[in-house]
C-alpha atoms as a PDB file:
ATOM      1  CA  UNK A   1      90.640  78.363  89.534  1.00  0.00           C
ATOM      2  CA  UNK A   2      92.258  80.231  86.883  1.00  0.00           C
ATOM      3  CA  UNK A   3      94.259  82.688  88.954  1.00  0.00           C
ATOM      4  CA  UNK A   4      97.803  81.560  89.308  1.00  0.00           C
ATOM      5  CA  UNK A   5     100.396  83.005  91.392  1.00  0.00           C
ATOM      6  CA  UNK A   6     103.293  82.533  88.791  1.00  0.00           C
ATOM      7  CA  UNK A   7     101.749  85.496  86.456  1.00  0.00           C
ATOM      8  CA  UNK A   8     102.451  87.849  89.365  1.00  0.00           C
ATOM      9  CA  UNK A   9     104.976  86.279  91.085  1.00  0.00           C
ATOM     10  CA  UNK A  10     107.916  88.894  91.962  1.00  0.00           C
ATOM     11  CA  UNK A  11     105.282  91.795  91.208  1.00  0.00           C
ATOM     12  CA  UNK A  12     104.748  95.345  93.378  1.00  0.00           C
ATOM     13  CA  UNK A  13     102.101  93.295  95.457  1.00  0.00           C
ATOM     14  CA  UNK A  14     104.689  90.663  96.410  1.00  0.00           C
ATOM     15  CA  UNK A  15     107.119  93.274  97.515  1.00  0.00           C
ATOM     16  CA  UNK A  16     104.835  94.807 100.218  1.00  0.00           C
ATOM     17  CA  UNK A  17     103.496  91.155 101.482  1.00  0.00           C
ATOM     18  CA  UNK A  18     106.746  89.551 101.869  1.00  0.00           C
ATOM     19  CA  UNK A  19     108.457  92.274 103.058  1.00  0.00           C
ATOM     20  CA  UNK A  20     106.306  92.413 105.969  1.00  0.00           C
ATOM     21  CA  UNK A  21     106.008  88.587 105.960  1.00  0.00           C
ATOM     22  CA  UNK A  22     109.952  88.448 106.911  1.00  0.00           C
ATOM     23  CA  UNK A  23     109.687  90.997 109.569  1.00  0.00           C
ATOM     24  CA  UNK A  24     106.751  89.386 111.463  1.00  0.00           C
ATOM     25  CA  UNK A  25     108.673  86.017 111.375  1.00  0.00           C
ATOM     26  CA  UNK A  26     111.394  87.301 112.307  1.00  0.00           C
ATOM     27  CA  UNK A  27     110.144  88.288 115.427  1.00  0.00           C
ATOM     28  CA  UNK A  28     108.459  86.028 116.237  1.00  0.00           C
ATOM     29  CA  UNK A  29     111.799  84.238 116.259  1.00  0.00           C
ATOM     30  CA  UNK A  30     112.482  86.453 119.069  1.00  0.00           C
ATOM     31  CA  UNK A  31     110.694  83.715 121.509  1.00  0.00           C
ATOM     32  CA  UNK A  32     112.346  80.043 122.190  1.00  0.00           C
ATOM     33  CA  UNK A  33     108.719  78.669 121.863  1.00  0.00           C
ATOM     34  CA  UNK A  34     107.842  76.881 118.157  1.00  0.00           C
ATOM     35  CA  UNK A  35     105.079  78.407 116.265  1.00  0.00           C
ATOM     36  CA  UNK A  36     103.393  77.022 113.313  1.00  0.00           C
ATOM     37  CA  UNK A  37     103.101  79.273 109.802  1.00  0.00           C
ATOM     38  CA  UNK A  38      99.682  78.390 108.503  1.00  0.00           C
ATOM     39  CA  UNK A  39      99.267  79.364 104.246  1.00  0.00           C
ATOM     40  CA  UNK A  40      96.338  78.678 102.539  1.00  0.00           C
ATOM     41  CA  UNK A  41      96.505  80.094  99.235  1.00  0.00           C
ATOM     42  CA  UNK A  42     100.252  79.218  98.725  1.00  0.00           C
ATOM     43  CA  UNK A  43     100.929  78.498  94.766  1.00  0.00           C
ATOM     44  CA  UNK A  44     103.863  77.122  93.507  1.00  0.00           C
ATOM     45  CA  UNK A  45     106.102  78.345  96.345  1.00  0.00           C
ATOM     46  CA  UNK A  46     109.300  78.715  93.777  1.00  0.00           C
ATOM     47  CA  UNK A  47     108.496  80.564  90.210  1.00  0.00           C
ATOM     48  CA  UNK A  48     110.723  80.545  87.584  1.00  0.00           C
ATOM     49  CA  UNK A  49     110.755  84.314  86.044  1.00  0.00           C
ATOM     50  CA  UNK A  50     112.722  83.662  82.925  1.00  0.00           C
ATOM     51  CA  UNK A  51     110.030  81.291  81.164  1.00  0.00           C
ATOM     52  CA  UNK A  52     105.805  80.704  81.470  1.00  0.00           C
ATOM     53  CA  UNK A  53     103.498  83.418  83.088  1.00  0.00           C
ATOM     54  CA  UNK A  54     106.007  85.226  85.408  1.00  0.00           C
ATOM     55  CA  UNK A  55     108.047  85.414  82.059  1.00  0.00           C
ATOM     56  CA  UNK A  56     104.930  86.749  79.969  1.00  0.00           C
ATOM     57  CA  UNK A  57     103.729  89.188  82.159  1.00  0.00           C
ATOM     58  CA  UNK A  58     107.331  90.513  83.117  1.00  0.00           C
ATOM     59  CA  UNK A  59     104.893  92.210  86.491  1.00  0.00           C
ATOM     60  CA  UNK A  60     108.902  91.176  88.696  1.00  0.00           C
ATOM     61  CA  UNK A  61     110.603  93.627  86.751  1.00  0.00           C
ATOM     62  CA  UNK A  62     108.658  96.669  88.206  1.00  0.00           C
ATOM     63  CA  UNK A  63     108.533  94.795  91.584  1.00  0.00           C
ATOM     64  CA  UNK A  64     111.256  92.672  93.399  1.00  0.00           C
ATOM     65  CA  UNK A  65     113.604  93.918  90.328  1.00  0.00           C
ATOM     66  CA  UNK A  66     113.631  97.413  90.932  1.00  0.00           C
ATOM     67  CA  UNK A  67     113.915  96.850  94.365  1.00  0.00           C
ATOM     68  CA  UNK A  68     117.379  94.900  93.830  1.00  0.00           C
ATOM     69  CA  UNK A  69     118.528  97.166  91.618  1.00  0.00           C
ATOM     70  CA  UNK A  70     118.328 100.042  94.021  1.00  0.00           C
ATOM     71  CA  UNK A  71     120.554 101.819  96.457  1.00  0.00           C
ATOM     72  CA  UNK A  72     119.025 101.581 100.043  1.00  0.00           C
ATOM     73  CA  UNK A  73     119.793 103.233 103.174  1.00  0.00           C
ATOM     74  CA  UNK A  74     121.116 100.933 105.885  1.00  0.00           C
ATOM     75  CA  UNK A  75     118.025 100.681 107.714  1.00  0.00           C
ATOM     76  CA  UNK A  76     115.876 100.029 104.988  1.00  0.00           C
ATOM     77  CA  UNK A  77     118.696  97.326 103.894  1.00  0.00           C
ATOM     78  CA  UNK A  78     118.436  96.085 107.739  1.00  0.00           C
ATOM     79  CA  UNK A  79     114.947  95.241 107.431  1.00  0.00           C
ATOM     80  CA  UNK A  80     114.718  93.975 104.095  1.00  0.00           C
ATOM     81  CA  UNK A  81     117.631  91.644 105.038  1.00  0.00           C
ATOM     82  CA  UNK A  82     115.417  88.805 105.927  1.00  0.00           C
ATOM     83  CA  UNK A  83     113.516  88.533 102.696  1.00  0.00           C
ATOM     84  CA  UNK A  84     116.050  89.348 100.415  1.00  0.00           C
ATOM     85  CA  UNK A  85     118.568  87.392 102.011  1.00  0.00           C
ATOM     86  CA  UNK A  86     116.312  84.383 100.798  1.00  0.00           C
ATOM     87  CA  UNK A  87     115.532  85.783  97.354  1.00  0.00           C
ATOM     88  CA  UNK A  88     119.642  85.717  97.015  1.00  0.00           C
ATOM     89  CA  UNK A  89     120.024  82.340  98.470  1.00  0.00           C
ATOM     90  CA  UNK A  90     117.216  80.286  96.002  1.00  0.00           C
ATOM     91  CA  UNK A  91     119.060  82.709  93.208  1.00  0.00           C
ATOM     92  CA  UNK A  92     122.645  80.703  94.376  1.00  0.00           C
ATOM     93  CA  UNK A  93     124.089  83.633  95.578  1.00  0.00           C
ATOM     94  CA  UNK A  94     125.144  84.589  92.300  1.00  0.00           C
ATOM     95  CA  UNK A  95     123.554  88.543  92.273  1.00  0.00           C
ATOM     96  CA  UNK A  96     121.327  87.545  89.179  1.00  0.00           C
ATOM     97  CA  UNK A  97     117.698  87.083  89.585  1.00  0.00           C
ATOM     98  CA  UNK A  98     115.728  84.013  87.723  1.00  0.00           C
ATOM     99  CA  UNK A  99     114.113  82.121  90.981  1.00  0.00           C
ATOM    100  CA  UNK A 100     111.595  83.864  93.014  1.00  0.00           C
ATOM    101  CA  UNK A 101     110.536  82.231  96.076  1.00  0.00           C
ATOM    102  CA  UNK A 102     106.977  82.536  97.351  1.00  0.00           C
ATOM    103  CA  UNK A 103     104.991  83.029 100.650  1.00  0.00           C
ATOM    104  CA  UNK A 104     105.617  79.142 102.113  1.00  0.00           C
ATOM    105  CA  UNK A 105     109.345  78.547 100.773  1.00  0.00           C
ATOM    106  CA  UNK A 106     110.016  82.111 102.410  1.00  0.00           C
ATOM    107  CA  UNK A 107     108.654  80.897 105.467  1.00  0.00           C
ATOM    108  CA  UNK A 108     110.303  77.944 105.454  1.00  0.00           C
ATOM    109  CA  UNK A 109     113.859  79.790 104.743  1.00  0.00           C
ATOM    110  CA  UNK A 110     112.793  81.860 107.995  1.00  0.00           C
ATOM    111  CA  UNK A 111     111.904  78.952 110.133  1.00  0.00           C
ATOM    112  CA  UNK A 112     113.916  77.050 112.762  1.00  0.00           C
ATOM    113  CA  UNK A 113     114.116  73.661 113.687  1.00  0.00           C
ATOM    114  CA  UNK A 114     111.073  73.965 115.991  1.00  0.00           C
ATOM    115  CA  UNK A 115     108.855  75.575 114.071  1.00  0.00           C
ATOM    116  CA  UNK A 116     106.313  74.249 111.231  1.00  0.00           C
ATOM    117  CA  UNK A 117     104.797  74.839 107.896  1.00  0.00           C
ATOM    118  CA  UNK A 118     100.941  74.081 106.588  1.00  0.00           C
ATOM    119  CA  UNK A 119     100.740  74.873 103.210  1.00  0.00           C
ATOM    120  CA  UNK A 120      97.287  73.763 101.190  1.00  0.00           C
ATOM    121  CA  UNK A 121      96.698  74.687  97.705  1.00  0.00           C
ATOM    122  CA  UNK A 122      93.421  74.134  95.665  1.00  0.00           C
ATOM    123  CA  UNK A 123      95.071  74.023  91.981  1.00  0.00           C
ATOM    124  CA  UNK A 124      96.047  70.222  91.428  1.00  0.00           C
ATOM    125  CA  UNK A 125      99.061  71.439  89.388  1.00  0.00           C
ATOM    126  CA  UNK A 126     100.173  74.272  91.754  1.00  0.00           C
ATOM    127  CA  UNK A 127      99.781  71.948  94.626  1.00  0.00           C
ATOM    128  CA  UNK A 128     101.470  69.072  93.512  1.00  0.00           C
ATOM    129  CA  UNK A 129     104.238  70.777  92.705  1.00  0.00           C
ATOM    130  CA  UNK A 130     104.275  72.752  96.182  1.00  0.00           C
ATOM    131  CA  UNK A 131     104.310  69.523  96.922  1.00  0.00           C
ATOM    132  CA  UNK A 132     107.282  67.954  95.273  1.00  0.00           C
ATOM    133  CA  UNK A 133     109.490  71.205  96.232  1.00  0.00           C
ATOM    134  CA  UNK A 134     108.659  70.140 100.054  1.00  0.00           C
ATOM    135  CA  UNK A 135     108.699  66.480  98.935  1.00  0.00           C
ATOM    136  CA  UNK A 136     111.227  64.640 102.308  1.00  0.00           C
ATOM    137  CA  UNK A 137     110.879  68.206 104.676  1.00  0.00           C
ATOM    138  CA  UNK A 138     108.895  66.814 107.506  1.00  0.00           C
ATOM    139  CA  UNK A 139     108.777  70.273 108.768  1.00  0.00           C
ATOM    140  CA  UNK A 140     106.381  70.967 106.130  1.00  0.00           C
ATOM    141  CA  UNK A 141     102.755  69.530 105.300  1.00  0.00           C
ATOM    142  CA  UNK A 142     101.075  69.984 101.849  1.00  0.00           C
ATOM    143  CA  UNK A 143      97.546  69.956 101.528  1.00  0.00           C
ATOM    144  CA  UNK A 144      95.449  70.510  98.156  1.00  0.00           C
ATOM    145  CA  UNK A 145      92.885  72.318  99.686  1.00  0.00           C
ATOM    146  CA  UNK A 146      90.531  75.248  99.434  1.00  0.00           C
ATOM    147  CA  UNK A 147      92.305  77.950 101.060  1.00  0.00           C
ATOM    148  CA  UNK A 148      89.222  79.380 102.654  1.00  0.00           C
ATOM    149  CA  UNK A 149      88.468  76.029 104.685  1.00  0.00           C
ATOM    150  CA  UNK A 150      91.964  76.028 105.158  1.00  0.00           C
ATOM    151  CA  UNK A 151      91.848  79.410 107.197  1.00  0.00           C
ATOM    152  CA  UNK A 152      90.070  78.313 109.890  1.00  0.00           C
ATOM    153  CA  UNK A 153      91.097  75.055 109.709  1.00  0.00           C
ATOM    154  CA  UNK A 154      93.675  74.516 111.426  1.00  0.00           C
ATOM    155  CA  UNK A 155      93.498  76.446 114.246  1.00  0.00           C
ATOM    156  CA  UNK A 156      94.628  76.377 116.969  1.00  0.00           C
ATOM    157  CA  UNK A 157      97.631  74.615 116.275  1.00  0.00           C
ATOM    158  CA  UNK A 158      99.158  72.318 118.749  1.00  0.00           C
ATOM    159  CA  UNK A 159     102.374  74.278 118.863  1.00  0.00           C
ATOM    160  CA  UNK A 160     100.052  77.309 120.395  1.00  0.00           C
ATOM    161  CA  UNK A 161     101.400  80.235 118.125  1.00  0.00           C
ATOM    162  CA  UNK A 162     100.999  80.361 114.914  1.00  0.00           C
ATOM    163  CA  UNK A 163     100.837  82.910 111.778  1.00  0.00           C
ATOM    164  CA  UNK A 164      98.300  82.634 109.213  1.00  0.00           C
ATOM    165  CA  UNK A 165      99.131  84.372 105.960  1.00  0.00           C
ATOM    166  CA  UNK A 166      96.052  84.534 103.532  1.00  0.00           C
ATOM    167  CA  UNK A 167      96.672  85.195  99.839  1.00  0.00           C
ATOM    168  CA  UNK A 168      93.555  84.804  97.730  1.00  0.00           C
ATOM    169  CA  UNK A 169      92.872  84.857  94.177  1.00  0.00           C
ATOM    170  CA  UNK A 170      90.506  88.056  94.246  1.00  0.00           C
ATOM    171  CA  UNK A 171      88.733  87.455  91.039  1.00  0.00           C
ATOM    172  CA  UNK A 172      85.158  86.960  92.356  1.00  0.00           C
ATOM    173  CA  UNK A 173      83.135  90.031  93.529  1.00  0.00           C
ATOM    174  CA  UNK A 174      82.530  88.049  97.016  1.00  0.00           C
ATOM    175  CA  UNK A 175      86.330  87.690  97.999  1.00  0.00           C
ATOM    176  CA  UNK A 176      86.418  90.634 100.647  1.00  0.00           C
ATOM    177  CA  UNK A 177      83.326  88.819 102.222  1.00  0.00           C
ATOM    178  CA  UNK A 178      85.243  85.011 102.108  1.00  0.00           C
ATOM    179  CA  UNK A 179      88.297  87.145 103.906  1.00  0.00           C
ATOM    180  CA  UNK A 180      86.478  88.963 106.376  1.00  0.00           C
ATOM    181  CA  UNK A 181      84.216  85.418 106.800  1.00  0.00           C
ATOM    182  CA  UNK A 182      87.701  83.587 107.560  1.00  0.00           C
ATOM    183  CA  UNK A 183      89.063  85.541 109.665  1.00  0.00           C
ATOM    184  CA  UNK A 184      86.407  86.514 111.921  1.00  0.00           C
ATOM    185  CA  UNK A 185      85.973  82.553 112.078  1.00  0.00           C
ATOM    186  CA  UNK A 186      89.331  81.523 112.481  1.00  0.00           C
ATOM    187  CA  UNK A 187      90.261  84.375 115.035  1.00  0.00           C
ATOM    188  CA  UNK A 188      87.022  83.071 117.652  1.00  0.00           C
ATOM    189  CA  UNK A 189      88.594  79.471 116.851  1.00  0.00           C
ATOM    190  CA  UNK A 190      92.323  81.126 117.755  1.00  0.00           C
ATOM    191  CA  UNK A 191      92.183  85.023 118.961  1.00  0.00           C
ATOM    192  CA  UNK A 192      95.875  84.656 120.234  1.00  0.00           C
ATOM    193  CA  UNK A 193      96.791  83.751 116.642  1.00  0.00           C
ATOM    194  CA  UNK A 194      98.564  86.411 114.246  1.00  0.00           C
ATOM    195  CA  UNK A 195      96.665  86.721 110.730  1.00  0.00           C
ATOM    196  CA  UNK A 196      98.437  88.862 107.534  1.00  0.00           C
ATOM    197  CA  UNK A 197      96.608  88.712 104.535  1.00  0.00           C
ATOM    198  CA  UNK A 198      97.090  90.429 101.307  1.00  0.00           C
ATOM    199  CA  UNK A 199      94.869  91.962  98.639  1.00  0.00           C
ATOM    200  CA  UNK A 200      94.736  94.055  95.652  1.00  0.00           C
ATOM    201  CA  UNK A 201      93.621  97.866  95.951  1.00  0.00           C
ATOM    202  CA  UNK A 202      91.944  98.662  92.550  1.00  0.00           C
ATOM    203  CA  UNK A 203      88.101  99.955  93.857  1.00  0.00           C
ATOM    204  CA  UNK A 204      88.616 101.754  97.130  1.00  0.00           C
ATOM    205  CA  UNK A 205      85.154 101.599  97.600  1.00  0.00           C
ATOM    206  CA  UNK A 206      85.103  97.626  97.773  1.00  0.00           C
ATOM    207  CA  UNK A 207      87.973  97.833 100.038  1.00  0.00           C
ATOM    208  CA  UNK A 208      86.131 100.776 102.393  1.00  0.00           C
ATOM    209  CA  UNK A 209      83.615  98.263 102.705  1.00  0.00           C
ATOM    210  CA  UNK A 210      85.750  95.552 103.813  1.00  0.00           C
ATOM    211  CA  UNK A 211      87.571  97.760 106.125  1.00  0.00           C
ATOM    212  CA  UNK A 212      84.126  98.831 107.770  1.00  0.00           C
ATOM    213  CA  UNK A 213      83.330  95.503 108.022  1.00  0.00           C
ATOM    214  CA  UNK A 214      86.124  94.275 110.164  1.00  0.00           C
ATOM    215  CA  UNK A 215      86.000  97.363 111.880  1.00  0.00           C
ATOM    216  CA  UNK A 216      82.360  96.188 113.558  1.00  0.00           C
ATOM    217  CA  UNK A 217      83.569  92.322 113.479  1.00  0.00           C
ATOM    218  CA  UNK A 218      84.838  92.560 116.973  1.00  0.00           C
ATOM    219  CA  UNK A 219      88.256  91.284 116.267  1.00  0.00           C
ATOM    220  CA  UNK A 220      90.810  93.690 118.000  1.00  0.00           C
ATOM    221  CA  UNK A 221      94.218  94.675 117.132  1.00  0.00           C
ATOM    222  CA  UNK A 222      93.364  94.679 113.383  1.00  0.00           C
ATOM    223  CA  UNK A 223      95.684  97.178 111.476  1.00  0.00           C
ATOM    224  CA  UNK A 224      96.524  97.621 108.054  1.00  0.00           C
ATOM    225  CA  UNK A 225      99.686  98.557 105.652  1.00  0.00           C
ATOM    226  CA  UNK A 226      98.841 100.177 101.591  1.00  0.00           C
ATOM    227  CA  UNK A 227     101.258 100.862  99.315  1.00  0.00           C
ATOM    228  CA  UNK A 228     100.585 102.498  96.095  1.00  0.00           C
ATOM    229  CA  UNK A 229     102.927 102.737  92.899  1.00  0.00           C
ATOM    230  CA  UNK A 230     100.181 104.716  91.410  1.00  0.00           C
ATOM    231  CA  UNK A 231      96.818 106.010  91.639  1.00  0.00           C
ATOM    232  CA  UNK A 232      94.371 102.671  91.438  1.00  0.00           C
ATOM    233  CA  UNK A 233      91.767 102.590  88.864  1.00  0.00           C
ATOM    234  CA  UNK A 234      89.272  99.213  88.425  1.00  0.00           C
ATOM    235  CA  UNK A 235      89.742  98.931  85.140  1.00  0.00           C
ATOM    236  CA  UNK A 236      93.603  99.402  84.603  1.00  0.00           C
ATOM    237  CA  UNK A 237      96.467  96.658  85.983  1.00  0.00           C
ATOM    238  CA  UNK A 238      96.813  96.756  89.844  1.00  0.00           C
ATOM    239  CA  UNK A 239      98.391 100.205  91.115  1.00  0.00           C
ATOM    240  CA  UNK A 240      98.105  99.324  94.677  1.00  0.00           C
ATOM    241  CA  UNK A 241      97.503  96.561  97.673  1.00  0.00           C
ATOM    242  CA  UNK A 242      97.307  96.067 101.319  1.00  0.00           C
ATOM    243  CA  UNK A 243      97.609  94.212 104.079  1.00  0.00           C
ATOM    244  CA  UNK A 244      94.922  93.612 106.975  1.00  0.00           C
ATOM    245  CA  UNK A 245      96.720  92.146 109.974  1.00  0.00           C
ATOM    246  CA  UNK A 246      95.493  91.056 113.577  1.00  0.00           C
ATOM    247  CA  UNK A 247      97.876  90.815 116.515  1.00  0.00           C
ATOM    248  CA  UNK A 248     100.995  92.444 114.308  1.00  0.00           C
ATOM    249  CA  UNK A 249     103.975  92.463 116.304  1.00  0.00           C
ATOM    250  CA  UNK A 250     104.498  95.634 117.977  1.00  0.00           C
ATOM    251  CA  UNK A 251     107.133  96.586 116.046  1.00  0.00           C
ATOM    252  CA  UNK A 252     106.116  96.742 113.506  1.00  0.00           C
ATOM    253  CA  UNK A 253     104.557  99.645 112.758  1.00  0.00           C
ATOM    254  CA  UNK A 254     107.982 101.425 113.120  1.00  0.00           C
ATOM    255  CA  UNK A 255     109.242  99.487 110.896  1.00  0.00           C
ATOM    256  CA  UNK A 256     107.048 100.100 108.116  1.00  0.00           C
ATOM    257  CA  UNK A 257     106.736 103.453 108.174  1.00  0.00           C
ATOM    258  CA  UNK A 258     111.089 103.149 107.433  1.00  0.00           C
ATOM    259  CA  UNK A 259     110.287 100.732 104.993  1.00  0.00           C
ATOM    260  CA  UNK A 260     107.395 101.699 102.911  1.00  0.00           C
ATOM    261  CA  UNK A 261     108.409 105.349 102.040  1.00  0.00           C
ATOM    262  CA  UNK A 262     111.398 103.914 100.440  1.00  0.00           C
ATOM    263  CA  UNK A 263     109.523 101.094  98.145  1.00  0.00           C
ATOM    264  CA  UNK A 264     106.815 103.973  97.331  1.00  0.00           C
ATOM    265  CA  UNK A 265     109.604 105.863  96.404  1.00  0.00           C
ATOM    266  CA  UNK A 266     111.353 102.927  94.434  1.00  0.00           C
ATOM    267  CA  UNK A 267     108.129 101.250  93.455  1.00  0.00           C
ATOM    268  CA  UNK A 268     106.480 104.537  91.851  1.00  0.00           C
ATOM    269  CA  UNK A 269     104.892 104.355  88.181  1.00  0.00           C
ATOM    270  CA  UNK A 270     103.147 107.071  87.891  1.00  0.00           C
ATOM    271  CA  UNK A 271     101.223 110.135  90.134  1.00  0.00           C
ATOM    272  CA  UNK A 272      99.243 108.861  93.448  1.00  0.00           C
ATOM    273  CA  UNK A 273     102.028 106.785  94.401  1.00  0.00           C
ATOM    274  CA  UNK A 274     101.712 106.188  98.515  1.00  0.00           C
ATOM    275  CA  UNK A 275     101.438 104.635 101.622  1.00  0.00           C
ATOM    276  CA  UNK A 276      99.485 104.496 104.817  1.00  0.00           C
ATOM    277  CA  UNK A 277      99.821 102.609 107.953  1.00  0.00           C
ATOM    278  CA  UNK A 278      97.136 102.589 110.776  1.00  0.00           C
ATOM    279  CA  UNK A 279      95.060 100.797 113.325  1.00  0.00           C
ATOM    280  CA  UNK A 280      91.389  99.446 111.789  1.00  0.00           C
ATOM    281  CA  UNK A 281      91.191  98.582 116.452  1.00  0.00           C
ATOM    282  CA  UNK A 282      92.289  98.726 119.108  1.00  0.00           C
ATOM    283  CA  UNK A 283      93.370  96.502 121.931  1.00  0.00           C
END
């Protein structure tokens, strides 16, 4: 329980994960019908980057800075929209960056009036103050809670569509086995359901092995998004990360391979900066 969001809050990993976290909600938005945004490792959900661990660590600047800082073509400023659009908002609108909002206080920027938020945290600190930053929203439940109980949970949800975004700690050599665990569970409990989650890329072996794994799970529609600012290496700060996803909107794809080419580009520290998109199964 020593992992904490706030030291990498803002960071090259975030970039990629809420990126793509904006574009699947927003269409979803596309339907009238409520859906329910289920996330189970959710931190502080606001991070302050001037003081404390986002402060120390300074991982924003070479993240969700360099991204503000940078020219983009109006497509890639079309899709980023979304997420940055909140980033500006919990900033005031004032252009300077100090606030950076996390996975459930994007998704809660995103929502409508119909829709609904889970959010369950296992740190007591983290999650009671996840807790007082939601504190009168009754579109929002809190939960301190083990985010891999959490991930299978709660489905199905009453409002019948839901996304589940799973953002684990990765600091135990089991992880990829708890993720590939929860979501084979959680996706028999709810196969309609769309699942994103997000992990680092430093031993592509570990992750092969995870990927073969869901590969043989019998999940379909599983596909998965990597970006790269540099060529990973187990023993040096994270370089890389991806994103496993089941039922993705169909759109998406597109809209990733605009998007990530840019942020590699932006993003890169270094040789072996990349990206891949592709399908882990099929329908």
């Amino acid at each position: 329980m020593n992992y904490r969001h706030a030291f990498h809050a803002g960071n090259i990993g975030d970039v990629l994960k809420h990126a793509t976290l904006a574009r699947i909600l927003t269409y979803m938005k596309t339907k009238d019908t409520p859906f329910r945004v289920i996330d189970t490792h959710a931190g502080l959900g606001l991070y302050d980057l001037t003081k404390g661990d986002a402060q120390r660590t300074g991982e924003w600047k070479q993240g969700i800075g360099r991204v503000l800082e940078t020219p983009q073509p109006p497509k890639v400023a079309e899709l980023l929209a979304p997420w940055l659009d909140v980033v500006r908002e919990v900033n005031g609108g004032s252009g300077k960056l100090s606030l950076y909002p996390g996975s459930p206080l994007l998704a809660r920027k995103l929502m409508r009036e119909q829709d609904r938020l889970t959010a369950t945290e296992l740190h007591p600190l983290d999650a009671a103050k996840l807790a007082e930053l939601f504190a009168g929203d009754y579109h929002t439940k809190v939960i301190e809670l083990d985010g891999w109980h959490a991930i299978k949970s709660f489905v199905p949800p009453k409002e019948t569509r839901a996304l589940v975004v799973v953002d684990p700690a990765f600091e135990e050599p089991n992880d990829f086995e708890h993720l590939a665990s929860g979501l084979y569970k959680a996706w028999r409990r709810f196969g309609t359901g769309v699942y994103m989650a997000w992990y680092p890329i430093k031993d592509r072996k570990l992750v092969k092995r995870f990927y073969d794994a869901m590969s043989v799970s019998g999940i379909t529609r599983i596909s998965v998004a990597e970006h790269f600012a540099g060529r990973p290496a187990a023993d040096k700060p994270m370089a890389g990360s991806g994103l496993i996803m089941i039922n993705a909107p169909w759109v998406l794809r597109n809209e990733l391979q605009t998007l990530l080419p840019w942020l590699t580009e932006t993003l890169q520290q270094g040789r072996g900066a990349e990206w891949k998109v592709f399908d882990l199964t099929g329908e």
